[in-house]
N, C-alpha and C. Protein backbone atom coordinates (compact mmCIF):
# COMPACT_ATOMS: atom_id res chain seq x y z
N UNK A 1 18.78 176.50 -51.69
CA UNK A 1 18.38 176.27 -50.32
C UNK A 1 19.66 176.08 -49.50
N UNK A 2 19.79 176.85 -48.50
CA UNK A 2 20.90 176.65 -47.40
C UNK A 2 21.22 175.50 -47.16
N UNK A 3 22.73 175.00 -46.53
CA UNK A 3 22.64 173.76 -45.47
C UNK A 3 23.70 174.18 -44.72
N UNK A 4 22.85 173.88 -43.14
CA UNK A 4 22.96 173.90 -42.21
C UNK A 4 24.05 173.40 -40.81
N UNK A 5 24.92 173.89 -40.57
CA UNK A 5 25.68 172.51 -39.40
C UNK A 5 25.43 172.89 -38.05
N UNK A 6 24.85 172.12 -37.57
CA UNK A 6 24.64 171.86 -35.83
C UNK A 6 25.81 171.31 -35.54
N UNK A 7 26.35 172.38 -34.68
CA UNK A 7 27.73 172.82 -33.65
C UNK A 7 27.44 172.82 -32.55
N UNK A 8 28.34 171.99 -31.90
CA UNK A 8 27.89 171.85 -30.17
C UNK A 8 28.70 172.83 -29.82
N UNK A 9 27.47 173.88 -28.77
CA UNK A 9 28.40 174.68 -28.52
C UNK A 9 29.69 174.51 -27.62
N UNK A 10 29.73 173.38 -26.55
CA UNK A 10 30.87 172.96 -25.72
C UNK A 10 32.21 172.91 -26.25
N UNK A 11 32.03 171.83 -27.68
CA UNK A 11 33.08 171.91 -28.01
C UNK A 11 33.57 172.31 -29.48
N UNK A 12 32.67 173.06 -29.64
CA UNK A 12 32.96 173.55 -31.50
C UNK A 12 32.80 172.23 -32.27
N UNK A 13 32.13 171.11 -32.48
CA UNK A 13 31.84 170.05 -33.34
C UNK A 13 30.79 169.91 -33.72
N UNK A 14 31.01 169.83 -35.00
CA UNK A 14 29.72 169.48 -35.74
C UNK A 14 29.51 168.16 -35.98
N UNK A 15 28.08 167.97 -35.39
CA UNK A 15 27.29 166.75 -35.03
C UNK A 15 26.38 166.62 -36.14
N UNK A 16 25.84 167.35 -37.00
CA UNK A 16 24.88 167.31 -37.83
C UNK A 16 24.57 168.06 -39.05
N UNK A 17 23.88 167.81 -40.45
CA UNK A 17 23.80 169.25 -40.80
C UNK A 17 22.53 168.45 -41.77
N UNK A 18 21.50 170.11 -42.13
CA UNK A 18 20.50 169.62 -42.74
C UNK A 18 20.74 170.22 -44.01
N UNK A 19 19.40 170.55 -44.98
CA UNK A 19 19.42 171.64 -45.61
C UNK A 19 17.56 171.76 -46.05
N UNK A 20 17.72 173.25 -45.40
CA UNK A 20 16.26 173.36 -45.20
C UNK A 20 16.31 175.24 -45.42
N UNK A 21 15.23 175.30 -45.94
CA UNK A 21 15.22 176.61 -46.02
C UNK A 21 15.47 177.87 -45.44
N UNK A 22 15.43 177.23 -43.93
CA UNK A 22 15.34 178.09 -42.59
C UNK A 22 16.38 176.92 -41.58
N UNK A 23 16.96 178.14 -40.28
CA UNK A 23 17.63 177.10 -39.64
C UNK A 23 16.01 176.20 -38.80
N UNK A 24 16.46 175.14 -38.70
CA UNK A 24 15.16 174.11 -37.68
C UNK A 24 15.52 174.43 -35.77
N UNK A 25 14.03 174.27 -35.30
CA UNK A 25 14.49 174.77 -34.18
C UNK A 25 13.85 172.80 -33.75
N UNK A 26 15.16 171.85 -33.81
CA UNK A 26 14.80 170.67 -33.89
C UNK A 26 14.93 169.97 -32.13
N UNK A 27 14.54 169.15 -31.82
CA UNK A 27 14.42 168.91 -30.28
C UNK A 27 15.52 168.25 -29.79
N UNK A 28 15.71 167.50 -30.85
CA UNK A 28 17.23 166.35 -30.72
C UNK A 28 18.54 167.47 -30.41
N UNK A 29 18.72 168.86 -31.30
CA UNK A 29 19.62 169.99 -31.69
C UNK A 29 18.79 171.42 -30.64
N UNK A 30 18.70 171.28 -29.35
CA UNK A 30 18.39 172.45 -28.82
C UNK A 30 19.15 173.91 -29.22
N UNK A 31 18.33 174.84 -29.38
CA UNK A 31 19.48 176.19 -29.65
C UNK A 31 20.38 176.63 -28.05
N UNK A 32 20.12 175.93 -26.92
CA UNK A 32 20.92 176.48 -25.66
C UNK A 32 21.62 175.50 -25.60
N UNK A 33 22.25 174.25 -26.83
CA UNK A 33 22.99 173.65 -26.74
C UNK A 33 23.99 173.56 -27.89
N UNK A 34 23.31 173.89 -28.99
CA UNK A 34 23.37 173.42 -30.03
C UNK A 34 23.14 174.90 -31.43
N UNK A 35 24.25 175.02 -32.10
CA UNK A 35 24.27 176.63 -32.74
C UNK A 35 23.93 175.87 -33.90
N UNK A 36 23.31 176.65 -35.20
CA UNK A 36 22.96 175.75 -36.45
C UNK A 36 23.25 176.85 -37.45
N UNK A 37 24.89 176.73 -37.98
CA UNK A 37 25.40 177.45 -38.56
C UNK A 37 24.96 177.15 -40.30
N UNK A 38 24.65 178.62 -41.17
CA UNK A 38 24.82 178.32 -42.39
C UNK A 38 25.93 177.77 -42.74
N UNK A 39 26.30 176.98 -43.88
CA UNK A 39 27.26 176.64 -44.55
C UNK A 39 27.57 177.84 -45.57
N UNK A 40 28.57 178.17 -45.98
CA UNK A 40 28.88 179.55 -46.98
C UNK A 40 29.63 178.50 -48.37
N UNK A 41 28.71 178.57 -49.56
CA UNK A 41 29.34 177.91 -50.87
C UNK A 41 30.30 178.80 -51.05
N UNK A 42 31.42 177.72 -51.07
CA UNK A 42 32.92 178.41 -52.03
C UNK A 42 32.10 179.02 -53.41
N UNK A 43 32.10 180.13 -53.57
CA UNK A 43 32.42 180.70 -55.38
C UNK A 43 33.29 179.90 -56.30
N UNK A 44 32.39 179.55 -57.35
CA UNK A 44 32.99 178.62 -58.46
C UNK A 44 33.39 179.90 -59.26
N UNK A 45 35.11 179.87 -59.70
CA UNK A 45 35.46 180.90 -60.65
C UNK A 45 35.98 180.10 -61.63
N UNK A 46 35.14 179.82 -62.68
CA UNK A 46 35.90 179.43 -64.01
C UNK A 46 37.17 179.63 -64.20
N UNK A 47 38.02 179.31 -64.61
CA UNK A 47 39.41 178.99 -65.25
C UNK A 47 39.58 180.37 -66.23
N UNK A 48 40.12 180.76 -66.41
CA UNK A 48 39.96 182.38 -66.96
C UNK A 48 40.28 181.16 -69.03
N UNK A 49 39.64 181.66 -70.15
CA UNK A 49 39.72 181.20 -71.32
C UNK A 49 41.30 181.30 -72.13
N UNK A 50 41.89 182.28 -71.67
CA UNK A 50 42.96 182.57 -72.32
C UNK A 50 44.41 182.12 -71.68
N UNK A 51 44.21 181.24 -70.39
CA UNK A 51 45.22 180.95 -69.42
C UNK A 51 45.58 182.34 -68.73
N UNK A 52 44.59 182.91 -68.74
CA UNK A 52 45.22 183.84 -67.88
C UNK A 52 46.18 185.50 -68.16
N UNK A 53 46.25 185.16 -69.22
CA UNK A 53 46.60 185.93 -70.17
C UNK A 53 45.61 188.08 -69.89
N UNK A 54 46.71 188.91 -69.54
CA UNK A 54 45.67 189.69 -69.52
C UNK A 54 45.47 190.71 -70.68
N UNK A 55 46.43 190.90 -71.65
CA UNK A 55 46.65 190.97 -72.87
C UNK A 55 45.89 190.11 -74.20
N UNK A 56 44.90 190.56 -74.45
CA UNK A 56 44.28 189.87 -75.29
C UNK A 56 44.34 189.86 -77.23
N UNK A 57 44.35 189.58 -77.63
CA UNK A 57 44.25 189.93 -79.13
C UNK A 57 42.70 191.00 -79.51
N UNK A 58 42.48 191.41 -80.13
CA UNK A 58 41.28 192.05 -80.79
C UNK A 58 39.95 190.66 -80.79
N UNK A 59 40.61 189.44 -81.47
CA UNK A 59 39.62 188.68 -81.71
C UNK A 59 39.07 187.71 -80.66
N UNK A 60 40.31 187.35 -79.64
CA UNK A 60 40.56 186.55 -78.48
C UNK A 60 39.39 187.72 -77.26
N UNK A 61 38.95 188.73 -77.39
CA UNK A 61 38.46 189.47 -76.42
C UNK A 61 37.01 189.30 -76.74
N UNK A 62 36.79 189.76 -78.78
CA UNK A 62 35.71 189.92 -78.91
C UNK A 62 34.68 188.72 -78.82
N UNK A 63 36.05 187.26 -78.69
CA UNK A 63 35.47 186.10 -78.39
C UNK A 63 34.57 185.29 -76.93
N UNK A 64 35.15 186.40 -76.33
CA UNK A 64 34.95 186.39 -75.23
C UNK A 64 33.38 186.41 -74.49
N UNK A 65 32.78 187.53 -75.60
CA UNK A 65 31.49 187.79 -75.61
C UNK A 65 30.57 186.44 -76.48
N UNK A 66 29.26 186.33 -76.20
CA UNK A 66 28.08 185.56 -76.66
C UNK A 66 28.15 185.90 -78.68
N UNK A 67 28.03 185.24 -79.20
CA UNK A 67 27.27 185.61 -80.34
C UNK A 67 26.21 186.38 -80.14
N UNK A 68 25.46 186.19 -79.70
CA UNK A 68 24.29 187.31 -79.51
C UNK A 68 24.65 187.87 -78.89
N UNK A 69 25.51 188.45 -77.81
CA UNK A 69 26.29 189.40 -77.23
C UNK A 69 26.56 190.57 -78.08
N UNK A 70 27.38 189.90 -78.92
CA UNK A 70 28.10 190.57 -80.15
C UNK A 70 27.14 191.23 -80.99
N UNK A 71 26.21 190.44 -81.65
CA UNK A 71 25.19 191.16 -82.69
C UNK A 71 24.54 192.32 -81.39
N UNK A 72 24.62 192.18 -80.44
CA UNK A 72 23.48 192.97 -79.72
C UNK A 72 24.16 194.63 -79.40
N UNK A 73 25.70 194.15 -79.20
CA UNK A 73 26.37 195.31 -79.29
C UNK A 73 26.76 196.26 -80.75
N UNK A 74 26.40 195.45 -81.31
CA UNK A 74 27.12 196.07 -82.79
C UNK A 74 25.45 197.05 -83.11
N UNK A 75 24.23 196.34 -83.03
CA UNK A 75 23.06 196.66 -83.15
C UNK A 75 22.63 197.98 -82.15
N UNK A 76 23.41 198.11 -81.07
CA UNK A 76 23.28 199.06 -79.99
C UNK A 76 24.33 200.08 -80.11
N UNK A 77 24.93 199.88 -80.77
CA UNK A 77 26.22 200.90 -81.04
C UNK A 77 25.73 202.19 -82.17
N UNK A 78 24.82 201.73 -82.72
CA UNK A 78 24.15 202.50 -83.63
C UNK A 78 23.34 203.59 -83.03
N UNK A 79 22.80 202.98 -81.86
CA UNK A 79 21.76 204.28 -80.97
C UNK A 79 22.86 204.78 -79.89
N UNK A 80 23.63 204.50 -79.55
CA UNK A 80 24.12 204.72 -78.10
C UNK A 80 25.91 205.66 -77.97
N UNK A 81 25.95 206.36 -78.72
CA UNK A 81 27.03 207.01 -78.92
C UNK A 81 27.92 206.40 -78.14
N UNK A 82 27.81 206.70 -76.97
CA UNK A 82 29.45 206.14 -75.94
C UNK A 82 29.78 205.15 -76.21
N UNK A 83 29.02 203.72 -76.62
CA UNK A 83 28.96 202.73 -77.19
C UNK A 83 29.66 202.84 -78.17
N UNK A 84 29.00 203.51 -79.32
CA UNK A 84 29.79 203.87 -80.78
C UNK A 84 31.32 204.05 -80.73
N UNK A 85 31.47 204.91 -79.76
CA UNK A 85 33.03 205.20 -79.85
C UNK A 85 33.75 204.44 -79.09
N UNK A 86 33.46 203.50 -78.12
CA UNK A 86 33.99 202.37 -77.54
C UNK A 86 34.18 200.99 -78.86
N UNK A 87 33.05 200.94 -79.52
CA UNK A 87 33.69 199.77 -80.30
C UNK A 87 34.46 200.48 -81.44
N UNK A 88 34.51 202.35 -81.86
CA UNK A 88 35.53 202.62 -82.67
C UNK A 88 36.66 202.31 -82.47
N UNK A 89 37.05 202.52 -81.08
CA UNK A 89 38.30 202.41 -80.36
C UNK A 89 38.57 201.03 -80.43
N UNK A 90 38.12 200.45 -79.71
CA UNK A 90 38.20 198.91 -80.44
C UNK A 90 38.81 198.43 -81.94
N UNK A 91 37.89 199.10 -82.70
CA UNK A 91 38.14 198.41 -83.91
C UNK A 91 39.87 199.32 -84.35
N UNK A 92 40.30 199.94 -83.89
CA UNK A 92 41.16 200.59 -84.19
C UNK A 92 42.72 200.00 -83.52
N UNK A 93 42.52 199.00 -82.66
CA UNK A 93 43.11 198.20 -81.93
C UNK A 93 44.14 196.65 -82.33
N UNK A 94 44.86 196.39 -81.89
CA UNK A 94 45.43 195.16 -82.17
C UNK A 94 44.88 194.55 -81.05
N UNK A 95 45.29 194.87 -79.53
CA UNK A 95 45.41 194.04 -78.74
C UNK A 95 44.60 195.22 -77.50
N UNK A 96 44.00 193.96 -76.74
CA UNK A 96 43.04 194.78 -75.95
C UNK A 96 43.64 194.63 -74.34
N UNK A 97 43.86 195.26 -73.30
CA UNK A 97 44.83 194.97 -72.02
C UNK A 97 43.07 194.69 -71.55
N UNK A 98 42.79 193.37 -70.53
CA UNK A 98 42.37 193.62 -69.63
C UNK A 98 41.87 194.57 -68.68
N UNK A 99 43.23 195.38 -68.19
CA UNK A 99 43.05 195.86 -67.06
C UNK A 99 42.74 197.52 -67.13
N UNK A 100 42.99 197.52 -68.71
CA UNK A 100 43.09 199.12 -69.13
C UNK A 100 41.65 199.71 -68.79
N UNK A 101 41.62 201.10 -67.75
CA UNK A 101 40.27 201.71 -67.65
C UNK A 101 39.20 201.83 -69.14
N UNK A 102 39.92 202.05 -70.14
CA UNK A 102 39.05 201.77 -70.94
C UNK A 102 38.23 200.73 -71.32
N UNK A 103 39.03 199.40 -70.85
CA UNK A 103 38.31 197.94 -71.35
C UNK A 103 37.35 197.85 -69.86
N UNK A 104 37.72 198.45 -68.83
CA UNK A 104 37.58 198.14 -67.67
C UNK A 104 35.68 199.23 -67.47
N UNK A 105 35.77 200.24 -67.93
CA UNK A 105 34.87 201.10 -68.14
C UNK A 105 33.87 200.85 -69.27
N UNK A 106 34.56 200.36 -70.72
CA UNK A 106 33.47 199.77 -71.33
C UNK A 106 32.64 198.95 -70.73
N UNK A 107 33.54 197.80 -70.85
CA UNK A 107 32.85 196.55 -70.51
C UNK A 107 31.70 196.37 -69.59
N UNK A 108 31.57 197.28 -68.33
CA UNK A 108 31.22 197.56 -67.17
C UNK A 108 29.99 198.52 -67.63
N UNK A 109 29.88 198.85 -68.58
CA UNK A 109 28.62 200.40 -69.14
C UNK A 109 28.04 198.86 -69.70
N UNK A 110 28.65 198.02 -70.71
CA UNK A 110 28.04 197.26 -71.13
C UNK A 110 26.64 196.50 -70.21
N UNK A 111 27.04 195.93 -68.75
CA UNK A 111 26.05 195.19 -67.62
C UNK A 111 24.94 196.66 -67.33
N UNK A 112 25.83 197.60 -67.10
CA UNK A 112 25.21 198.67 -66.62
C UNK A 112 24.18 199.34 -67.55
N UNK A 113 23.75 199.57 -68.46
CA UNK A 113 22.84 199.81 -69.22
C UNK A 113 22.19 198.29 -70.01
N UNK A 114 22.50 197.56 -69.43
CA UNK A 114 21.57 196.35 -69.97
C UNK A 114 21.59 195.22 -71.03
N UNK A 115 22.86 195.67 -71.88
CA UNK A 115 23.57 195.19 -72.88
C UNK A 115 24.25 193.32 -72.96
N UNK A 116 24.29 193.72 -71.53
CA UNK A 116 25.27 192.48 -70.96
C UNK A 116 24.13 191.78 -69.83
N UNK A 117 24.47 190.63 -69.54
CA UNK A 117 23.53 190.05 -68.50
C UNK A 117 24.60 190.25 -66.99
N UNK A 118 23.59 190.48 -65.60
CA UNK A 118 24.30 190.94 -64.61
C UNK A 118 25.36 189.92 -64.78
N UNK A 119 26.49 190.46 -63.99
CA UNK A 119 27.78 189.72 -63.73
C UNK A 119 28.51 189.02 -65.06
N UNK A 120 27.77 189.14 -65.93
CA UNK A 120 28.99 189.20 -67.31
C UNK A 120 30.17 190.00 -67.39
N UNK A 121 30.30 190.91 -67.17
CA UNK A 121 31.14 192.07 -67.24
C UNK A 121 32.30 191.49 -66.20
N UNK A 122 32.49 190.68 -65.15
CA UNK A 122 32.90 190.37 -64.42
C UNK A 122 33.70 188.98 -65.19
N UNK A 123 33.02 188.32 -65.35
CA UNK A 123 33.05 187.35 -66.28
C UNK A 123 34.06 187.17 -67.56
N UNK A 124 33.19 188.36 -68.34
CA UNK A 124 34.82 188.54 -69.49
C UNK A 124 36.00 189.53 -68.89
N UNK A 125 35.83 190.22 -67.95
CA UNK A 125 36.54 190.62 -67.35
C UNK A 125 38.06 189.94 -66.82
N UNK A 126 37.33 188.61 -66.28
CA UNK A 126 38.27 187.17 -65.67
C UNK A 126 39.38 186.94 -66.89
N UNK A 127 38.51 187.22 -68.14
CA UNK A 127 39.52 186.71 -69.44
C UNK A 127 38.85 185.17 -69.72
């Protein structure tokens, strides 16, 4: 549910704020006096797991993912060719870059065909 700040329009101050589903058209807060701005939540971005690190190890990446993540991809790799040869490539790997179109393109087919839950891909993406 939104919350709200009633801004006088005279002088840009906020006098009030609610949180209500809808802005209120309240009597005390006229709208020809009084603007009733959403508030916009800062985005909480987790701390990336690896410090930041965009160079990952093989195991430090695949950690990255759910346990059931993991079984779900290994289980889907069996029907899904592009899949297949994404975790060949993988397994053929020491160290996985972040930023490389390949990790960047897997990972991303992963949300995109259903594999991954929305905005995961984004997520291990962060590291």
């Amino acid at each position: 549910m939104p919350t709200y700040s009633v801004i006088r329009q005279d002088t840009g101050a906020e006098v009030y704020c609610y949180t209500y589903d809808h802005p209120l058209d309240l009597d005390l807060f006229p709208p020809s006096l009084f603007d009733h701005v959403p508030q916009v939540e800062p985005e909480v971005v987790p701390p990336p797991v690896y410090g930041g690190r965009r160079v990952l190890d093989r195991l430090e990446f695949l950690r990255l993912f759910t346990a059931q993540e993991r079984i779900t991809l290994v289980e889907a790799a069996k029907s899904i060719p592009v899949l297949a040869d994404y975790m060949y490539l993988l397994d053929r790997t020491s160290t996985v870059h972040l930023d490389h179109d390949d990790t960047l393109n897997g990972v991303n087919l992963l949300e995109q065909v259903g594999l991954i839950a929305p905005g995961r891909a984004a997520e291990v993406l962060h590291g």
